[in-house]
N, C-alpha and C. Protein backbone atom coordinates (compact mmCIF):
# COMPACT_ATOMS: atom_id res chain seq x y z
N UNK A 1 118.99 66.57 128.97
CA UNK A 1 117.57 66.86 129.12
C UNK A 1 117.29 67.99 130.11
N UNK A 2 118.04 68.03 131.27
CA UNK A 2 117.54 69.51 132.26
C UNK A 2 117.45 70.37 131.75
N UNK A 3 118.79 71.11 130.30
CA UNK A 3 118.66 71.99 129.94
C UNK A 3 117.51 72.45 129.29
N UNK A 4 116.94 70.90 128.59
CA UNK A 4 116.07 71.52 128.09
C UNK A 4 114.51 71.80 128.56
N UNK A 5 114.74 71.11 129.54
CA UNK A 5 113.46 71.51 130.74
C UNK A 5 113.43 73.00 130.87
N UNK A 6 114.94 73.81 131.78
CA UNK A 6 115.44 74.64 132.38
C UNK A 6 114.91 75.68 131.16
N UNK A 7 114.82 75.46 129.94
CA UNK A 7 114.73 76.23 128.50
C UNK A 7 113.17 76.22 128.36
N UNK A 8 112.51 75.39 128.28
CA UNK A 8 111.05 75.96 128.42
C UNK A 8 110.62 76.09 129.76
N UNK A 9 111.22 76.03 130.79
CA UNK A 9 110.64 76.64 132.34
C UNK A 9 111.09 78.48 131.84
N UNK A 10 112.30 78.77 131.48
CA UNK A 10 112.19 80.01 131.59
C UNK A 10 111.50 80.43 130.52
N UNK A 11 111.23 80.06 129.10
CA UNK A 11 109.86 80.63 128.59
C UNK A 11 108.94 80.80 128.76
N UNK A 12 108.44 79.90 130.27
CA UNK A 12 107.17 79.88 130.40
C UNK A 12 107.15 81.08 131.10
N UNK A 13 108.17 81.39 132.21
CA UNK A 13 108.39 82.42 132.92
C UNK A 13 108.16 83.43 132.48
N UNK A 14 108.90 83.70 131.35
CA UNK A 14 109.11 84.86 130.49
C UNK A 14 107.61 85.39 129.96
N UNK A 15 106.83 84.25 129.67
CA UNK A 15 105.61 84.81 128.97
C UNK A 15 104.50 85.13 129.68
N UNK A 16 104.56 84.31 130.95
CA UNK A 16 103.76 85.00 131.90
C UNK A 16 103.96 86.60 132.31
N UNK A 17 105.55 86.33 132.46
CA UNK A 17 105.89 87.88 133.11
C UNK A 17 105.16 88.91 131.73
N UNK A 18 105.93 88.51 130.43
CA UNK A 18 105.29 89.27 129.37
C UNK A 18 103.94 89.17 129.25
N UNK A 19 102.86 88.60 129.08
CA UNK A 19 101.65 88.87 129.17
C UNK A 19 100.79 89.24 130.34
N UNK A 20 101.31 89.39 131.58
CA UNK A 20 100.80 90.22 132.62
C UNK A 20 101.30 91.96 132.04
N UNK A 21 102.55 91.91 132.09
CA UNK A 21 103.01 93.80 131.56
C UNK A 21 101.92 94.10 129.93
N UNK A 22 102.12 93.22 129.24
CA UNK A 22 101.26 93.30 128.32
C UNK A 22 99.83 93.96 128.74
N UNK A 23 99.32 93.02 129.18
CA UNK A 23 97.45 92.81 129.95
C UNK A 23 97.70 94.82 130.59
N UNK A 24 98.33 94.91 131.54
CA UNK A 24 98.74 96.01 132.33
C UNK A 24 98.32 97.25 130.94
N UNK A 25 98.73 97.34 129.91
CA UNK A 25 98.52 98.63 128.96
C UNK A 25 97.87 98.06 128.04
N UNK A 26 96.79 97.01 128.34
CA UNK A 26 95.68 97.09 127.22
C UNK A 26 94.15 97.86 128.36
N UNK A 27 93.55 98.00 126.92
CA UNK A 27 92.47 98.93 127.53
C UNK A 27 91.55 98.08 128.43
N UNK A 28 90.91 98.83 129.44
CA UNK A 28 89.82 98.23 130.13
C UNK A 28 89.33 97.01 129.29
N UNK A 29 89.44 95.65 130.00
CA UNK A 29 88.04 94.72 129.40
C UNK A 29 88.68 93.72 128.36
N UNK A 30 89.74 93.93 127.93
CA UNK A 30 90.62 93.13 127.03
C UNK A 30 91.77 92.11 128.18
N UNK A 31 91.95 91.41 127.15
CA UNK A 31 93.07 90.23 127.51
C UNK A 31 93.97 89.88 126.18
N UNK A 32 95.24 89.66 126.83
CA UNK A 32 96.41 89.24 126.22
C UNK A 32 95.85 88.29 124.97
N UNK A 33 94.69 87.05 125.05
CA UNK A 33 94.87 86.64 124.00
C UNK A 33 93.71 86.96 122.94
N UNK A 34 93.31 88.40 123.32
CA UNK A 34 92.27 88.96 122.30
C UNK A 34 93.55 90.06 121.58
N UNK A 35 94.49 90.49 122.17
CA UNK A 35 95.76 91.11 121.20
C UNK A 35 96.10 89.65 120.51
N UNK A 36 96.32 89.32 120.92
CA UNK A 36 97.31 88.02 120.03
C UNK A 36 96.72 87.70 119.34
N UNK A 37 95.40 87.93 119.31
CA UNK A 37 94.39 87.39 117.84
C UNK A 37 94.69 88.60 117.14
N UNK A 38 95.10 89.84 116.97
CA UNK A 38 95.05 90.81 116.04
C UNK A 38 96.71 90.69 115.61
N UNK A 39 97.50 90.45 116.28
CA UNK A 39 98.85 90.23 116.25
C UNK A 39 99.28 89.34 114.84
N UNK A 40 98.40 88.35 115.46
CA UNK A 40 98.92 86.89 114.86
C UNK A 40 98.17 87.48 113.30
N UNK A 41 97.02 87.99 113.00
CA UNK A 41 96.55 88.49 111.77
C UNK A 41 97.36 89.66 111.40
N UNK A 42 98.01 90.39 111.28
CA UNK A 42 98.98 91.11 111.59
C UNK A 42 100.05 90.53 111.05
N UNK A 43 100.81 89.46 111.59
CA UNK A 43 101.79 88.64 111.35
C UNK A 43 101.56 87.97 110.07
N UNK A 44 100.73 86.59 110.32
CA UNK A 44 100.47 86.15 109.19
C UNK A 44 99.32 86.73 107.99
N UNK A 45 98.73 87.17 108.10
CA UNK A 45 97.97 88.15 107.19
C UNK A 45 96.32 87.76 107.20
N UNK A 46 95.25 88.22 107.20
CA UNK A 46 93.81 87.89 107.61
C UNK A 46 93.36 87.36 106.66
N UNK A 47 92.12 86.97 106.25
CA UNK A 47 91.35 85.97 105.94
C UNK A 47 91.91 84.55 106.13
N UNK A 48 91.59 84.29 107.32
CA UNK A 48 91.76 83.45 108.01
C UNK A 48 90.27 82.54 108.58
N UNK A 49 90.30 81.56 108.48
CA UNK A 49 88.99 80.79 109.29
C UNK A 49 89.38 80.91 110.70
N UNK A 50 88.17 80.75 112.17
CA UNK A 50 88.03 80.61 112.90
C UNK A 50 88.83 79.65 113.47
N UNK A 51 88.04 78.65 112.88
CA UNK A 51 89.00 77.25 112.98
C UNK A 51 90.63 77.47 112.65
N UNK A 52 91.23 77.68 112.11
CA UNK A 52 92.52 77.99 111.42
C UNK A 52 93.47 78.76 112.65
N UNK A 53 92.41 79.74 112.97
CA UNK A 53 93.37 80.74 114.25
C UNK A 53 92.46 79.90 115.28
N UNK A 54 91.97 79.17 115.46
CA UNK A 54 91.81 78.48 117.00
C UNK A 54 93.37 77.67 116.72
N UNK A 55 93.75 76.54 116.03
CA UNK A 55 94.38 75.76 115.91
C UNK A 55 95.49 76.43 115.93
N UNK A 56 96.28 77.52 115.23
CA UNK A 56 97.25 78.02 114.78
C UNK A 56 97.20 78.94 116.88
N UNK A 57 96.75 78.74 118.02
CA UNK A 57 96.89 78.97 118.84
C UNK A 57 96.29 77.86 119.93
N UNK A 58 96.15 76.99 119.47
CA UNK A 58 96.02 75.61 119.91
C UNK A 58 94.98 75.77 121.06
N UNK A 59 94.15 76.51 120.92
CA UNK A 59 92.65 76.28 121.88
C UNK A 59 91.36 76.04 121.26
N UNK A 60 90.40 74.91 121.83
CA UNK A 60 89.13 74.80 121.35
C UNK A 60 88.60 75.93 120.67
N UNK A 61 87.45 75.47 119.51
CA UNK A 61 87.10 76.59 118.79
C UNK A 61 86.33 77.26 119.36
N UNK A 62 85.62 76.87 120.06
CA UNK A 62 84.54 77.70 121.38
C UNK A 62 85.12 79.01 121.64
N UNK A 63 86.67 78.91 122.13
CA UNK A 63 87.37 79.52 123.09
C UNK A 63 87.77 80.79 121.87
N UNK A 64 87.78 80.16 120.86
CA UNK A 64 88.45 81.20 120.19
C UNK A 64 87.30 81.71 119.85
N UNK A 65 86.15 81.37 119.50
CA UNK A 65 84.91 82.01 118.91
C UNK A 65 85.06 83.11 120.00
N UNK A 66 84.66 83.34 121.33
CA UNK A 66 84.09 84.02 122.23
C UNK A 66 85.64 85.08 122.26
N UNK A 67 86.72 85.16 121.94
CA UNK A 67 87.49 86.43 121.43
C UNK A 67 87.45 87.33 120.29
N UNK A 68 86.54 86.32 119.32
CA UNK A 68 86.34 86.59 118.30
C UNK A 68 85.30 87.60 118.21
N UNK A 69 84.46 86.55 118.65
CA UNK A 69 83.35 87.61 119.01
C UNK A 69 83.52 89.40 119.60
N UNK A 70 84.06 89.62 121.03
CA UNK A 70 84.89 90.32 121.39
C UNK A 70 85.20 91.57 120.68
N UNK A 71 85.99 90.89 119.87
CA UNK A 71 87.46 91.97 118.85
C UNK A 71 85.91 92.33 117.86
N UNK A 72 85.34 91.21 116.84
CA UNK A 72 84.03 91.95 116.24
C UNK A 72 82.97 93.18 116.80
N UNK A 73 82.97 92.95 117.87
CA UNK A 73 81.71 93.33 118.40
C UNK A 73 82.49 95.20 118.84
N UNK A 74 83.82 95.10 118.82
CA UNK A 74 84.49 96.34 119.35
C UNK A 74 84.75 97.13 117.74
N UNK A 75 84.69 96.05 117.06
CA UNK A 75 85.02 96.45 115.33
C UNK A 75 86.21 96.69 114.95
N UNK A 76 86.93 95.40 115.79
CA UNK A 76 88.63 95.86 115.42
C UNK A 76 88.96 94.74 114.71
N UNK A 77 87.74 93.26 114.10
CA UNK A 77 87.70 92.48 113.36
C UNK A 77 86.84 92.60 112.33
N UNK A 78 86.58 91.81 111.45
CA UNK A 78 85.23 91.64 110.46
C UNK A 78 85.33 89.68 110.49
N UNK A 79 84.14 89.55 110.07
CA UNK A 79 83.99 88.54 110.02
C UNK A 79 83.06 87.93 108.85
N UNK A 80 83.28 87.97 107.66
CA UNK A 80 83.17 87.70 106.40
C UNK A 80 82.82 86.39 105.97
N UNK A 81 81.53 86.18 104.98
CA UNK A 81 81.50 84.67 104.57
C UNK A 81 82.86 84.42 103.35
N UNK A 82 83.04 83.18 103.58
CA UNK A 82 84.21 82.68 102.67
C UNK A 82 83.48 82.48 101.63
N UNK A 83 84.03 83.17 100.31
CA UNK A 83 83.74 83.55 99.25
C UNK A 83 83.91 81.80 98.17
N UNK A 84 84.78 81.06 98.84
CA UNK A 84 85.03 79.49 98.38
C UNK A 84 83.69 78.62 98.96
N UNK A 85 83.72 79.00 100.06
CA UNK A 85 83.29 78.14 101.21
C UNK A 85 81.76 78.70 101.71
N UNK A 86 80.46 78.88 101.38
CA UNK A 86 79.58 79.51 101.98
C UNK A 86 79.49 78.77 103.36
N UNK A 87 79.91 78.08 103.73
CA UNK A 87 79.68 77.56 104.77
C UNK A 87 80.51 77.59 106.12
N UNK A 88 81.87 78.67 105.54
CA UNK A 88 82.93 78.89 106.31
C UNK A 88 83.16 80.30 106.70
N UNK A 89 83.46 80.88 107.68
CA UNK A 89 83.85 82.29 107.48
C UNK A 89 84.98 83.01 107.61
N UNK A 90 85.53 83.74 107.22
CA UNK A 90 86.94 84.28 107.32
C UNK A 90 86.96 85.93 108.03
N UNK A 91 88.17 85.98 108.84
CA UNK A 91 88.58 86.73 109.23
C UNK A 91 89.68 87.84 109.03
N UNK A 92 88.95 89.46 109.01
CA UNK A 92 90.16 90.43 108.84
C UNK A 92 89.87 91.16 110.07
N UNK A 93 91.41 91.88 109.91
CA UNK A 93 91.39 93.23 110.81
C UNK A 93 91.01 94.11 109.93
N UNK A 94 90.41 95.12 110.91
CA UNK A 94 89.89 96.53 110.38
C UNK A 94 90.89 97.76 110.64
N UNK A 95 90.69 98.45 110.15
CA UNK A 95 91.63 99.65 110.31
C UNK A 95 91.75 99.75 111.73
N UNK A 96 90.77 99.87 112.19
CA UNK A 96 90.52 100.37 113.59
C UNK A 96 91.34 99.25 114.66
N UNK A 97 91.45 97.71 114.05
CA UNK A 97 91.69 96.78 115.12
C UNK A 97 93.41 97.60 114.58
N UNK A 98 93.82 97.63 113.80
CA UNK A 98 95.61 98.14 113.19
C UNK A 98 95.96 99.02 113.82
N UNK A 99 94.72 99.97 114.34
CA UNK A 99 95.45 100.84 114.88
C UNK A 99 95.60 100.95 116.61
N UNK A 100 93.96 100.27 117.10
CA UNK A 100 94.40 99.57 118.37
C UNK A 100 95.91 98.44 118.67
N UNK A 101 95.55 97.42 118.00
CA UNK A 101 97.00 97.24 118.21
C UNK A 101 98.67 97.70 118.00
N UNK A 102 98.39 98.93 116.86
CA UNK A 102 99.62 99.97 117.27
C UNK A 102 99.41 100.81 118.30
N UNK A 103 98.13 101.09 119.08
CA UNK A 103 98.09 102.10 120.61
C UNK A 103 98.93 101.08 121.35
N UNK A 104 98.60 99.92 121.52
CA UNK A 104 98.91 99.01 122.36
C UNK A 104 100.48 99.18 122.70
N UNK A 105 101.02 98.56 121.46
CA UNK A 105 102.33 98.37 121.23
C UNK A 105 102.92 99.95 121.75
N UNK A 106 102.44 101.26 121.45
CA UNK A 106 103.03 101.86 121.43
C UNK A 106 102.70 102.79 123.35
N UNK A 107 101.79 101.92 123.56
CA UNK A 107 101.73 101.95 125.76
C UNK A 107 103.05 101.24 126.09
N UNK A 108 103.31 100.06 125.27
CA UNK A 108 104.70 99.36 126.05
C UNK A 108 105.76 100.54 126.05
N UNK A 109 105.47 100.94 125.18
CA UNK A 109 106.88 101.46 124.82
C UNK A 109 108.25 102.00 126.11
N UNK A 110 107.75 102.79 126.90
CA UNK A 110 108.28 102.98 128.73
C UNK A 110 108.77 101.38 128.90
N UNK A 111 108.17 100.47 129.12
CA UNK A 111 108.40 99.09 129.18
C UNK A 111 109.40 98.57 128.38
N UNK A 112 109.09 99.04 127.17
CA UNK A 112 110.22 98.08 126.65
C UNK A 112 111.53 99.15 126.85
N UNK A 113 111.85 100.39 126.47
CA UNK A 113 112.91 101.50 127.07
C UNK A 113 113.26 100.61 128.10
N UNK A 114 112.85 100.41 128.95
CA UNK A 114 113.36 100.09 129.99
C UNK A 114 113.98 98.44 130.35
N UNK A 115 113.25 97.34 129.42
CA UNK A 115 114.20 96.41 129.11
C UNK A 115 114.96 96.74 128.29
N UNK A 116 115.18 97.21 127.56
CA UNK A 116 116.12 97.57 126.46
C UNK A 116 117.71 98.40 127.51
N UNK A 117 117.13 99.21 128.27
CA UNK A 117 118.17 99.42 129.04
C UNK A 117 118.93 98.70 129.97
N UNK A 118 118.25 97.48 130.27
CA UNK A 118 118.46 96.31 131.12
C UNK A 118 119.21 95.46 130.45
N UNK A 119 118.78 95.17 129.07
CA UNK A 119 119.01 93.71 128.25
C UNK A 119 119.50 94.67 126.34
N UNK A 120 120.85 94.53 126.64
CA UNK A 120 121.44 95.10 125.72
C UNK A 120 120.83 95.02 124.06
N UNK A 121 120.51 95.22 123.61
CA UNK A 121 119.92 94.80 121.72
C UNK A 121 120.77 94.19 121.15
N UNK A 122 122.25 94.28 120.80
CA UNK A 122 122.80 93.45 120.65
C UNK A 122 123.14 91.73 121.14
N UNK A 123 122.50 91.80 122.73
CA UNK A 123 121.92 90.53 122.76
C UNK A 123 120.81 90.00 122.23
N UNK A 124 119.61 90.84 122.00
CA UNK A 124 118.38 90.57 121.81
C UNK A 124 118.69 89.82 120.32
N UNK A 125 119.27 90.61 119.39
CA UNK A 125 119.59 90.52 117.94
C UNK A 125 120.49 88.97 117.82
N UNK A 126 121.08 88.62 118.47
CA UNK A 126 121.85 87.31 118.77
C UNK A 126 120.74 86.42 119.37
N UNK A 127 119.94 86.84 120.17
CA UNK A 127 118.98 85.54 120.38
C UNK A 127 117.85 85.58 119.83
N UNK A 128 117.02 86.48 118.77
CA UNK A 128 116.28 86.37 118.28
C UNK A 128 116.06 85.09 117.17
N UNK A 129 117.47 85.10 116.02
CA UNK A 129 117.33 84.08 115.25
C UNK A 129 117.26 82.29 115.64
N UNK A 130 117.78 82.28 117.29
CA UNK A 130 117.83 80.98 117.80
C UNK A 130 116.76 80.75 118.30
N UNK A 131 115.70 82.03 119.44
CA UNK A 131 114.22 81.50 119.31
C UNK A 131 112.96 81.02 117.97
N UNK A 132 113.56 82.16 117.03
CA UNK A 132 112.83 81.40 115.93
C UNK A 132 113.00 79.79 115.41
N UNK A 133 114.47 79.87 116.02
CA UNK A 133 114.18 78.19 115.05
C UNK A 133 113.53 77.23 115.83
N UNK A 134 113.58 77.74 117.47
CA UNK A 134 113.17 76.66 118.00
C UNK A 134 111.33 76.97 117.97
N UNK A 135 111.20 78.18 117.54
CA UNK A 135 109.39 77.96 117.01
C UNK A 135 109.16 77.55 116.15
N UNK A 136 109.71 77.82 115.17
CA UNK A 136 109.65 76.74 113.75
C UNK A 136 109.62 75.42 114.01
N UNK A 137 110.18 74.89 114.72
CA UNK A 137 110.09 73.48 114.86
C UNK A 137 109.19 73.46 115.47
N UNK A 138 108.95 74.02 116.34
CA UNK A 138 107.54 73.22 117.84
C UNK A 138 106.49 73.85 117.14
N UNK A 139 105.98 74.87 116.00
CA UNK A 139 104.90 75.18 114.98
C UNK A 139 104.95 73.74 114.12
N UNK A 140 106.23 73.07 114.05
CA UNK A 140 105.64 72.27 112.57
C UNK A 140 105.44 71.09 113.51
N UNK A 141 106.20 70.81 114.91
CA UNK A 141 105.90 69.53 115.35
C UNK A 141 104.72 69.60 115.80
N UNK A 142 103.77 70.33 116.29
CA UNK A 142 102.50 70.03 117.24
C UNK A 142 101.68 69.62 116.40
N UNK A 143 101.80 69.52 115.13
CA UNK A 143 100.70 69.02 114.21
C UNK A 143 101.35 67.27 113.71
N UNK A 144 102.32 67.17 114.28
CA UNK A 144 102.98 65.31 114.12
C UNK A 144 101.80 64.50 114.96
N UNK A 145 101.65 63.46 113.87
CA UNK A 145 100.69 62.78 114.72
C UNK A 145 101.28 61.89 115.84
N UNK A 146 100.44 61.54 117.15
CA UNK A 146 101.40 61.30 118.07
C UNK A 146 101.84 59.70 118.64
């Protein structure tokens, strides 16, 4: 069991450290988890409900509304009635949010050069496939009822 304490203490580490350097090269007025809302649409692909990306980042929908809002109001989202659902609404990125979050990514870049010179790629490439599995699992377990 320590190890596996010792294993999410240093993730937690890790993501703090990463979302402070993150926060550091986003523009005035933004936060780490108003990228991660364009990211995660990005990743998994948009038209998405509110509800859907609150949950799929495990914070009240309030919390996610008021990023939402945010990223809309800058026009790097849309926010669309669900064409199934009049009563639901779905979410895309706009060109403009695609290409803010490639400015973003591409401010780290000095940052990451510079872990990359620290932390070999050939390690990175060896531990990439073992963090995924352990997100795959803790994505499918947080929804086990408890």
């Amino acid at each position: 069991m320590p190890d596996y304490f010792r294993l999410f203490n240093e993730i937690g580490i890790i993501g703090q450290l990463s979302r402070t350097l993150l926060e550091a090269r986003l523009p005035p007025g933004y936060v780490a988890a108003q990228f991660s809302v364009l990211n995660h649409l990005v990743r998994v692909g948009d038209g998405r409900t509110p509800l859907a990306i609150a949950q799929a980042f495990q914070v009240p929908k309030n919390s996610m509304t008021h990023s939402l809002t945010v990223l809309e109001r800058e026009g790097l989202i849309e926010i669309r009635r669900n064409p199934q659902d009049g009563r639901s609404k779905l979410v895309y990125i706009t060109d403009k949010g695609r290409k803010f979050r490639a400015d973003v990514i591409d401010a780290l870049a000095p940052d990451i050069a510079r872990i990359a010179a620290a932390v070999p790629p050939e390690f990175v490439a060896r531990l990439l496939p073992d963090l995924e599995i352990l997100r795959k699992f803790l994505d499918a377990d947080r929804d086990r009822p408890a």
